[in-house]
Each structure stands twice: as structure tokens, then as C-alpha cells.
PDB file of N, CA and C in Angstrom:
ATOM      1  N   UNK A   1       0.839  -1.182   0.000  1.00  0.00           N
ATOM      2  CA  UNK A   1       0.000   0.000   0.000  1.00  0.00           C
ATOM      3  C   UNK A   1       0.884   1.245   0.000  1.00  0.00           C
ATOM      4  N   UNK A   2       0.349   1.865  -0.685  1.00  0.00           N
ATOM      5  CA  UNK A   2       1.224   3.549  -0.545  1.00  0.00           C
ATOM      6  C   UNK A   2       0.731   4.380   0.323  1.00  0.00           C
ATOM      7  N   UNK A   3       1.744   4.888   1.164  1.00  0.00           N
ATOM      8  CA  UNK A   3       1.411   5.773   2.258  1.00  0.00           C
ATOM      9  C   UNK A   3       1.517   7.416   1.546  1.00  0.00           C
ATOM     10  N   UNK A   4       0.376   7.765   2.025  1.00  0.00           N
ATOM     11  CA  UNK A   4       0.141   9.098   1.501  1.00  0.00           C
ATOM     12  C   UNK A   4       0.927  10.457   2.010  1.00  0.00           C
ATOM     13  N   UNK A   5       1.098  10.240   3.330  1.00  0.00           N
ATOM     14  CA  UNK A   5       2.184  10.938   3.901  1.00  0.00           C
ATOM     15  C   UNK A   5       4.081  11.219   3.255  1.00  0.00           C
ATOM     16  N   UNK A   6       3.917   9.908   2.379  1.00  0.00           N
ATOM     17  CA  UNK A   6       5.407   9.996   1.864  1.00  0.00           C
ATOM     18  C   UNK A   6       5.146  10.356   0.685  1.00  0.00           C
ATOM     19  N   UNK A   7       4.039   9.747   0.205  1.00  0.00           N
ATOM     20  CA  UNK A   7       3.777   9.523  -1.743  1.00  0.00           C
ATOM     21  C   UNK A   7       2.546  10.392  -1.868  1.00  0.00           C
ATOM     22  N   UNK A   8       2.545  11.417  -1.666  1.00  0.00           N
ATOM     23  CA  UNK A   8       1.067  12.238  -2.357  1.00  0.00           C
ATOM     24  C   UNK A   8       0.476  12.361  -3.429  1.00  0.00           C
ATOM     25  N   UNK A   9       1.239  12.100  -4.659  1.00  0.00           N
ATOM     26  CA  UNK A   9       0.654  11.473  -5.851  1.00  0.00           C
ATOM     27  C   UNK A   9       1.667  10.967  -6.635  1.00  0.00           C
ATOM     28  N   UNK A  10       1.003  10.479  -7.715  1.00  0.00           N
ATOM     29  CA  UNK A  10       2.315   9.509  -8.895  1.00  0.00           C
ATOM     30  C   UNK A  10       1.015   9.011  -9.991  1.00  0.00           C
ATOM     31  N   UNK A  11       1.913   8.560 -10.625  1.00  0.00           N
ATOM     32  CA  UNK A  11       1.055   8.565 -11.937  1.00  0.00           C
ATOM     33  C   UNK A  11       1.510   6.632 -11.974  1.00  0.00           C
ATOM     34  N   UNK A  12       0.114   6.207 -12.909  1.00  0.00           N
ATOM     35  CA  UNK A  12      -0.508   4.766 -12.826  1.00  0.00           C
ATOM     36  C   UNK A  12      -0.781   4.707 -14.435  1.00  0.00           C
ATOM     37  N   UNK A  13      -1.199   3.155 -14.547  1.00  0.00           N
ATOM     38  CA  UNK A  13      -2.114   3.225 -15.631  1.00  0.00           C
ATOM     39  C   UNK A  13      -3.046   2.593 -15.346  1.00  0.00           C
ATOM     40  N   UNK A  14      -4.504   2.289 -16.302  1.00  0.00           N
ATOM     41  CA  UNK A  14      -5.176   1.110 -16.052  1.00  0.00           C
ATOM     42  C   UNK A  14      -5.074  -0.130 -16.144  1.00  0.00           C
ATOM     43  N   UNK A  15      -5.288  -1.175 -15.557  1.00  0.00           N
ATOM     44  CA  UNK A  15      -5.137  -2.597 -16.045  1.00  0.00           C
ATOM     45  C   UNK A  15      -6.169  -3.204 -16.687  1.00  0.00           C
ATOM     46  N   UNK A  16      -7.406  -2.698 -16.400  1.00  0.00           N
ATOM     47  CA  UNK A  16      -8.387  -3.136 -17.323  1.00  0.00           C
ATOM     48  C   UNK A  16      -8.586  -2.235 -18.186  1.00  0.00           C
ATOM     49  N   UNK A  17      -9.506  -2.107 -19.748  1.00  0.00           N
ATOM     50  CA  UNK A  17     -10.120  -1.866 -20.680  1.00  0.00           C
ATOM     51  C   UNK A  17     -10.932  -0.597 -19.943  1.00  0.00           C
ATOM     52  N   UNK A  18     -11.258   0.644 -20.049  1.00  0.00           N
ATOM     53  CA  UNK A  18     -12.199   1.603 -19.461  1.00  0.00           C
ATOM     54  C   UNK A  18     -13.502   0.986 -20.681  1.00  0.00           C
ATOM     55  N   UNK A  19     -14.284   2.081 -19.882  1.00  0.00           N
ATOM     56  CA  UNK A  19     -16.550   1.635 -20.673  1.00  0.00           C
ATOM     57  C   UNK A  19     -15.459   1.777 -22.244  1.00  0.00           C
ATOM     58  N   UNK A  20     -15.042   2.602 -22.807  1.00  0.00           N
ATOM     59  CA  UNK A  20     -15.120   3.027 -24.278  1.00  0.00           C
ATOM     60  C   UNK A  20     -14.064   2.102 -24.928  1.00  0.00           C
ATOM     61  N   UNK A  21     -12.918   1.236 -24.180  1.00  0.00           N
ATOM     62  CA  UNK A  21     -12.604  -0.001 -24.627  1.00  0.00           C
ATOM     63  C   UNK A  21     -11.190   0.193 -24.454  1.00  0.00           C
ATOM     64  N   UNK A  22     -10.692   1.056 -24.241  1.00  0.00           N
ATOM     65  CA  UNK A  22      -9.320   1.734 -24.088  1.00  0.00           C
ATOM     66  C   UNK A  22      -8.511   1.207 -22.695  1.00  0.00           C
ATOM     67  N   UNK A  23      -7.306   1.525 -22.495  1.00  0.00           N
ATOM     68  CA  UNK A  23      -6.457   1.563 -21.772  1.00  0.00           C
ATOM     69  C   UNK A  23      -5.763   3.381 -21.469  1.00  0.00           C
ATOM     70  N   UNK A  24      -5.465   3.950 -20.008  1.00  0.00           N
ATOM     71  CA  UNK A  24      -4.945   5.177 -20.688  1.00  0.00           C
ATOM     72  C   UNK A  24      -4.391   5.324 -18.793  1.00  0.00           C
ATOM     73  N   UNK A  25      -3.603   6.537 -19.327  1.00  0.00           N
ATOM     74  CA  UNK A  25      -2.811   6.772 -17.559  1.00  0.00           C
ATOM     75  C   UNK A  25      -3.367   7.179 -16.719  1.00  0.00           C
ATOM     76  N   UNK A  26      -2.828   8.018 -15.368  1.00  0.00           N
ATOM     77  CA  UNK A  26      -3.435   8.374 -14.410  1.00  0.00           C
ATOM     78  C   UNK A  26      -2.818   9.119 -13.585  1.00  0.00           C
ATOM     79  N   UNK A  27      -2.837  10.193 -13.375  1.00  0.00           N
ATOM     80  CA  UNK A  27      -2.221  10.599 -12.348  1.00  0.00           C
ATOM     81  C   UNK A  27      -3.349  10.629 -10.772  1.00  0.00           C
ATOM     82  N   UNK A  28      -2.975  10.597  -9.949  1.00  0.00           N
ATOM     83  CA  UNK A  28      -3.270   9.909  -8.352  1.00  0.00           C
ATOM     84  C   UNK A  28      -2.726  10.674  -7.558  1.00  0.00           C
ATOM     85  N   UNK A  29      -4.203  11.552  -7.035  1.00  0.00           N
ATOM     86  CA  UNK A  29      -3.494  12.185  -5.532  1.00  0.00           C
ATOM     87  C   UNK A  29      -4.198  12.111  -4.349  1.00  0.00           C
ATOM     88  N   UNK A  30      -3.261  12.263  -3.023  1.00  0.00           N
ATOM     89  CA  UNK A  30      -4.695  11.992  -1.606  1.00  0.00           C
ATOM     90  C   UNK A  30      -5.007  13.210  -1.886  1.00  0.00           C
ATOM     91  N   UNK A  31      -6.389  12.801  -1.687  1.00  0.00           N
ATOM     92  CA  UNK A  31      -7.463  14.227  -0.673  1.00  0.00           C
ATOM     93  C   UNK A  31      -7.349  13.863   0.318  1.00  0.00           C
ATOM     94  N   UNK A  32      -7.432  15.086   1.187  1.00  0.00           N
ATOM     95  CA  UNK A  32      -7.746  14.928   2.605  1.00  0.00           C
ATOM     96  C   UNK A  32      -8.715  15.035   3.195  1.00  0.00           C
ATOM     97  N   UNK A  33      -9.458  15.821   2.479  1.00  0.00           N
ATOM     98  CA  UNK A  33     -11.233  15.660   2.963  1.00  0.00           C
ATOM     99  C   UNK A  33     -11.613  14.562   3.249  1.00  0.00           C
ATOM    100  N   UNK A  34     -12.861  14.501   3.937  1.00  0.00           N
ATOM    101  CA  UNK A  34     -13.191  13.360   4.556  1.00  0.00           C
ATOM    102  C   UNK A  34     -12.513  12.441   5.061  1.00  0.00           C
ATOM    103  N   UNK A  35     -11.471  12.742   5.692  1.00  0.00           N
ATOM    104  CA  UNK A  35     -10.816  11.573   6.364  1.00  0.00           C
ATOM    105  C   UNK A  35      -9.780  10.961   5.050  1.00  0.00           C
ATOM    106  N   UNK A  36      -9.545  11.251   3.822  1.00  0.00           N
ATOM    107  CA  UNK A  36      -8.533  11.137   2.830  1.00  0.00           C
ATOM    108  C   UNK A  36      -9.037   9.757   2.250  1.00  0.00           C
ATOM    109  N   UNK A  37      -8.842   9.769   0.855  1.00  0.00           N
ATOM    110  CA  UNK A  37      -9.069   8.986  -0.075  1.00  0.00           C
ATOM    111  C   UNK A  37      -7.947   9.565  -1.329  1.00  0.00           C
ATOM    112  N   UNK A  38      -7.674   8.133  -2.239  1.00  0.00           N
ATOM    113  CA  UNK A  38      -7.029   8.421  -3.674  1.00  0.00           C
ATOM    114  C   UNK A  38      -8.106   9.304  -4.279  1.00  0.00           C
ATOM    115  N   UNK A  39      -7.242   9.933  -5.227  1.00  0.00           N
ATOM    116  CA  UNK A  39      -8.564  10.101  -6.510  1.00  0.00           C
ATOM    117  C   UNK A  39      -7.795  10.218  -7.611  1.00  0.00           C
ATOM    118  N   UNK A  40      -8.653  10.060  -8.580  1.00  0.00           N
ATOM    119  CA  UNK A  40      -7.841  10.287  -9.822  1.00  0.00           C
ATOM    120  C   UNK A  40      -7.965  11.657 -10.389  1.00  0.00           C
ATOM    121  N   UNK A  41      -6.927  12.235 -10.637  1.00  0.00           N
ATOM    122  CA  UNK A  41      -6.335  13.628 -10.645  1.00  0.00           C
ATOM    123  C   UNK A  41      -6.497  14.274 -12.084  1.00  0.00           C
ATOM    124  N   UNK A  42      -5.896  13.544 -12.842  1.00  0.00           N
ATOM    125  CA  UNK A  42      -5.772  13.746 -14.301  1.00  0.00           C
ATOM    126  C   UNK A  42      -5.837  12.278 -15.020  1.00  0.00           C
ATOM    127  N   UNK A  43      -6.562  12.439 -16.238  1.00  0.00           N
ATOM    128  CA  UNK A  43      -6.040  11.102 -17.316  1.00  0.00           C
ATOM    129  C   UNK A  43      -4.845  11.779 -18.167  1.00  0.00           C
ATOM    130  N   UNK A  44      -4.369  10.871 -18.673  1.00  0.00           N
ATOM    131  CA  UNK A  44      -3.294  11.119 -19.731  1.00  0.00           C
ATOM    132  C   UNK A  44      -3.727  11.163 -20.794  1.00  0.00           C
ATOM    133  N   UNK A  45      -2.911  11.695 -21.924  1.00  0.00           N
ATOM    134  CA  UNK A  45      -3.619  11.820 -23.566  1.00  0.00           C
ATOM    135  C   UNK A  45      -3.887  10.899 -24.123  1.00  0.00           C
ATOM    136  N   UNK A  46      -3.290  10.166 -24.096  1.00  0.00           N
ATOM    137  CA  UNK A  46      -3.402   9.018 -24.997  1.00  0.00           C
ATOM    138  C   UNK A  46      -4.483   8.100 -24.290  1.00  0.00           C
ATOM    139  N   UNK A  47      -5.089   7.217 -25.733  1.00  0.00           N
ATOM    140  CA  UNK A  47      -6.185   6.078 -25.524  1.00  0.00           C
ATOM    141  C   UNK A  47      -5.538   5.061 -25.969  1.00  0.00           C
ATOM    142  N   UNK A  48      -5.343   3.641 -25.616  1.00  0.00           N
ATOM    143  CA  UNK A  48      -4.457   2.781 -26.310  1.00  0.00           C
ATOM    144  C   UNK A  48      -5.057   1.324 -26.312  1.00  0.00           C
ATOM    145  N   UNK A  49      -4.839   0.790 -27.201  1.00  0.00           N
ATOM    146  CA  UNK A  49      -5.564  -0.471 -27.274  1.00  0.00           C
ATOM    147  C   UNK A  49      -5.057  -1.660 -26.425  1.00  0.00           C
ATOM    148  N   UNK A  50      -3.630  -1.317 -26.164  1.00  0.00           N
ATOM    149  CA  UNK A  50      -2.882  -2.637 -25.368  1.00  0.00           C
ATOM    150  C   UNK A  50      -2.406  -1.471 -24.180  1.00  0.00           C
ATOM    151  N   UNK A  51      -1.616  -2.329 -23.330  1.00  0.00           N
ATOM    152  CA  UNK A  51      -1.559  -2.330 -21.529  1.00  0.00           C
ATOM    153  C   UNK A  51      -0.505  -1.292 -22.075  1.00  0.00           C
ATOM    154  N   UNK A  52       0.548  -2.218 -22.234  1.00  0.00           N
ATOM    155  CA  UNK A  52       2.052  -1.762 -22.991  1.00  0.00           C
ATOM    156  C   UNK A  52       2.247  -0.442 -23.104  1.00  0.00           C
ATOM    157  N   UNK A  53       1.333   0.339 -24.272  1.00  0.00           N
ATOM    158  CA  UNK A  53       0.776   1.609 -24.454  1.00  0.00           C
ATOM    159  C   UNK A  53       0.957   2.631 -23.591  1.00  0.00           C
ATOM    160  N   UNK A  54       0.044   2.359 -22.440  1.00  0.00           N
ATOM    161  CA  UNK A  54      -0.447   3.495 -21.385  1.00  0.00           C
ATOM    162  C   UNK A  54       0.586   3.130 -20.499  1.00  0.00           C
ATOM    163  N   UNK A  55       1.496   2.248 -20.422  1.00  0.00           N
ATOM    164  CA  UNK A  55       2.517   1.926 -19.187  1.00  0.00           C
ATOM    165  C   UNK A  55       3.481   2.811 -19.573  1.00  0.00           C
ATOM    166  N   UNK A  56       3.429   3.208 -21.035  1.00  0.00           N
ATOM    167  CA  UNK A  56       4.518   3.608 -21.535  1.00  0.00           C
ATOM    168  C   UNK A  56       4.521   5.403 -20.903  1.00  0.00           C
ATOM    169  N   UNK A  57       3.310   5.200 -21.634  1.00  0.00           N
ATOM    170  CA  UNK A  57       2.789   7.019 -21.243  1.00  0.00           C
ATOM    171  C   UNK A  57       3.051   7.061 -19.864  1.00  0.00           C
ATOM    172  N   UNK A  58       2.656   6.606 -18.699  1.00  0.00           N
ATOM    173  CA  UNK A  58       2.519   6.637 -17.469  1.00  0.00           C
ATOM    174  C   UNK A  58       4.192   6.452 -17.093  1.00  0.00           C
ATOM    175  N   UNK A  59       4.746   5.809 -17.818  1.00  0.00           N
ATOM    176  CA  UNK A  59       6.283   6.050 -17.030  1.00  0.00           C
ATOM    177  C   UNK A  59       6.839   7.640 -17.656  1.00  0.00           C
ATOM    178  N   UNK A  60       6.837   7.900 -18.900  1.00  0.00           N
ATOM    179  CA  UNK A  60       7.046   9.352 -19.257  1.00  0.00           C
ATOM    180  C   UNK A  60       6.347  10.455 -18.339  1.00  0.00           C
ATOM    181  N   UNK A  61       5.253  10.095 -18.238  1.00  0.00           N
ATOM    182  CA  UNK A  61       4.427  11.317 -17.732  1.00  0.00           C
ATOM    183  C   UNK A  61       4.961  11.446 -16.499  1.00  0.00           C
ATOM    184  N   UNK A  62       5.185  10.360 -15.536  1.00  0.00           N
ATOM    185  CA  UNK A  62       5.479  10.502 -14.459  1.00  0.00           C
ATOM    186  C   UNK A  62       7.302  11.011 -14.265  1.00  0.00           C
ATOM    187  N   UNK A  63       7.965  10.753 -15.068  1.00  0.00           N
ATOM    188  CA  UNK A  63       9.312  11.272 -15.380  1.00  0.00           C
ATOM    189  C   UNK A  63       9.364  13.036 -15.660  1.00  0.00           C
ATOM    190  N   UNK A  64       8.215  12.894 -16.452  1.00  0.00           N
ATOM    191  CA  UNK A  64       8.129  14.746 -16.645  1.00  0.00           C
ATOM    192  C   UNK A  64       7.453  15.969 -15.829  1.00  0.00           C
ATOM    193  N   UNK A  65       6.893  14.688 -14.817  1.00  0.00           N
ATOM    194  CA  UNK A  65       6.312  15.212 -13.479  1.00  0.00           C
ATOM    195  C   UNK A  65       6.927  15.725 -12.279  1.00  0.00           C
ATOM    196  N   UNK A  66       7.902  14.429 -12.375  1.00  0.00           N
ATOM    197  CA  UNK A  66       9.329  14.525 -10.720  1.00  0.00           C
ATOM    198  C   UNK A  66       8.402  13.892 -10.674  1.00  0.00           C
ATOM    199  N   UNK A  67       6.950  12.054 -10.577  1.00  0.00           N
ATOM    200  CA  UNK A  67       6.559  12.055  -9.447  1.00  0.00           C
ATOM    201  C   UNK A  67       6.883  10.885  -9.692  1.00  0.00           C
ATOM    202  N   UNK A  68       6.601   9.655  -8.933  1.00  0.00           N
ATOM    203  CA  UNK A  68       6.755   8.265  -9.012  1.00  0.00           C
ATOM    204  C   UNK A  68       5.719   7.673  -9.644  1.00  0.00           C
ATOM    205  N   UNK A  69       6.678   6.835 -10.395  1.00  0.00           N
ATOM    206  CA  UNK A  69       5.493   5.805 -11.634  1.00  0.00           C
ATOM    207  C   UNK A  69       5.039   4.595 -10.557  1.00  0.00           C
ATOM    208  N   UNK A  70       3.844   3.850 -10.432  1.00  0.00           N
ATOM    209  CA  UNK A  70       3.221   3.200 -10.076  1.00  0.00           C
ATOM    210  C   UNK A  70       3.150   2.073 -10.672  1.00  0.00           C
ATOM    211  N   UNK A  71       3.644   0.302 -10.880  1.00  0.00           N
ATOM    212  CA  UNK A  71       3.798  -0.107 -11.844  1.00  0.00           C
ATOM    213  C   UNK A  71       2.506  -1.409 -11.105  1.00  0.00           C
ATOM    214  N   UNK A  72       0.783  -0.923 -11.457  1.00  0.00           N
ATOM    215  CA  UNK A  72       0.026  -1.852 -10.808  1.00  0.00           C
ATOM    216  C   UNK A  72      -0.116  -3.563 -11.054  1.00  0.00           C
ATOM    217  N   UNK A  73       0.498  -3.995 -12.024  1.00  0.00           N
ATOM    218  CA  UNK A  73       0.888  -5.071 -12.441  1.00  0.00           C
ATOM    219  C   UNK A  73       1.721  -6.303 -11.798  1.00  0.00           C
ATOM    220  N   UNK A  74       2.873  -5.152 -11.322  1.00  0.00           N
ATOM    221  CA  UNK A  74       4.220  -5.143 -10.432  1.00  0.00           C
ATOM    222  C   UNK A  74       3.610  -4.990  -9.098  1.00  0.00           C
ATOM    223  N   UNK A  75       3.056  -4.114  -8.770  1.00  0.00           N
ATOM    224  CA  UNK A  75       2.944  -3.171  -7.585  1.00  0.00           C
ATOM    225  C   UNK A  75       3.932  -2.655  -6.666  1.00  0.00           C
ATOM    226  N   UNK A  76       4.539  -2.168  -7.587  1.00  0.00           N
ATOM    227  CA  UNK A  76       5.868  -1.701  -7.483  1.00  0.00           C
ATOM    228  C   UNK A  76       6.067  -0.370  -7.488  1.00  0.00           C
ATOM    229  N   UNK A  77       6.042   0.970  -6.475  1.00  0.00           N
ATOM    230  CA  UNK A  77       6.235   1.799  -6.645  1.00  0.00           C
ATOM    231  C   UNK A  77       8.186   2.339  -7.510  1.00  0.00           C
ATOM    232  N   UNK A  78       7.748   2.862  -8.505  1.00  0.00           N
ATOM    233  CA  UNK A  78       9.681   3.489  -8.902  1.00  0.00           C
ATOM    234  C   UNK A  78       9.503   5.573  -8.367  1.00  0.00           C
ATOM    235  N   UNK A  79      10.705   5.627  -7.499  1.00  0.00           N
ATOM    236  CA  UNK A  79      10.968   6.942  -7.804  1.00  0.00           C
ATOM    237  C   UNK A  79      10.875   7.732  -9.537  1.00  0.00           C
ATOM    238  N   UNK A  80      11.143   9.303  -9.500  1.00  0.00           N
ATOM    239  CA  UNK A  80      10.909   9.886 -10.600  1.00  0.00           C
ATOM    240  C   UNK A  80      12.006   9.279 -11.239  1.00  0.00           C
ATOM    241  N   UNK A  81      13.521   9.044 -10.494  1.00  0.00           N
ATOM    242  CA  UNK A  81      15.014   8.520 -11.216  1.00  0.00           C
ATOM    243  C   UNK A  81      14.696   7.729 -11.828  1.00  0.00           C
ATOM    244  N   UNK A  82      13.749   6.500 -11.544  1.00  0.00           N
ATOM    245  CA  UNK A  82      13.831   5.600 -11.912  1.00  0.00           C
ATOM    246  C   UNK A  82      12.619   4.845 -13.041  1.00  0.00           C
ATOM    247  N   UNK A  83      12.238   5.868 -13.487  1.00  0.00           N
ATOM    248  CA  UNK A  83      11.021   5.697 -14.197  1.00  0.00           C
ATOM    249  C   UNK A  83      11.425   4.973 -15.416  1.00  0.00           C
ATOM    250  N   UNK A  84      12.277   5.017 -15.885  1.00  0.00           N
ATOM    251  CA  UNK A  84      12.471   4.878 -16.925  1.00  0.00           C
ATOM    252  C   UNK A  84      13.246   3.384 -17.328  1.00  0.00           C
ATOM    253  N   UNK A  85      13.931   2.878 -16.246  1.00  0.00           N
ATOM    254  CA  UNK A  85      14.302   1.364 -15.709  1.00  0.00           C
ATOM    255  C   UNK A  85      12.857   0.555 -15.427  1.00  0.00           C
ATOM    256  N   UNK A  86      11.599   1.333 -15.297  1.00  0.00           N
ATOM    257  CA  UNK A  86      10.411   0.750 -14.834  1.00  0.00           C
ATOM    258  C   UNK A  86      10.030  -0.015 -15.945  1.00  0.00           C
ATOM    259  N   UNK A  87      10.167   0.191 -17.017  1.00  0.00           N
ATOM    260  CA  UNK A  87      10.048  -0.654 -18.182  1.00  0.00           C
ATOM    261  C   UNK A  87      10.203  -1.720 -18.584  1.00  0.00           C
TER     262      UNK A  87
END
């Protein structure tokens, strides 16, 4: 689990298909309201038909962020350094 206190957001992708059939990224931050929950912050541009795709976007995006890529597959958090070894 990611502790929100250290990791306040980072960018993900989906693992399943969204309603419109796609795959696409995520960036992820706590709220603190209500007692704190994830939410999803931003999608990424791209729509992609395979996993591969949006993992790809989601390690860039998160490299051009400073934030940590999320690898939910793995469940493997990588620092921003290391985004790019996340592959």
C-alpha cells in the first residue's frame, strides 16, 4: 500500500479496458477531505488499445512530473530517477 504521507501522488495506468474499450494513464493524488481517499487527478492523452501503451505514457508522464510511476501489475512503486528502468 502507498502511504500518503510519503507519496502524495504519482502517476498509474489502467489494467483493465475503461466503458469506451481503451487503456490510458493516471495521475493519483490523496485528498484529505473526509478523512482522505485516492482520486484520480488527471487522465493522460493518450487512448491505447494494449496495456504496454499506457505503461509507456505513465512512465514518461510521471518522469516529466518529478513524481513516481506506479507499476500496478508489479505493484511496485519506482521513484521519478527511476522511471524509466520501470520498463
Amino acid at each position: 500500500m502507498i502511504d500518503p504521507n510519503k507519496t502524495p501522488a504519482y502517476i498509474t495506468h489502467t489494467t483493465q479496458r475503461s466503458v469506451g474499450g481503451a487503456f490510458f494513464a493516471l495521475m493519483i493524488k490523496w485528498d484529505r477531505t473526509e478523512g482522505g481517499f485516492w482520486d484520480i487527478w488527471r487522465t493522460g492523452v493518450g487512448r491505447y488499445d494494449n496495456i504496454e501503451d499506457a505503461a509507456e505514457e505513465a512512465r514518461w508522464w510521471a518522469d516529466a512530473e518529478g513524481l513516481p510511476y506506479y507499476d500496478p501489475i508489479k505493484k511496485e512503486l519506482h521513484d521519478a530517477s527511476s522511471n524509466e528502468q520501470a520498463g
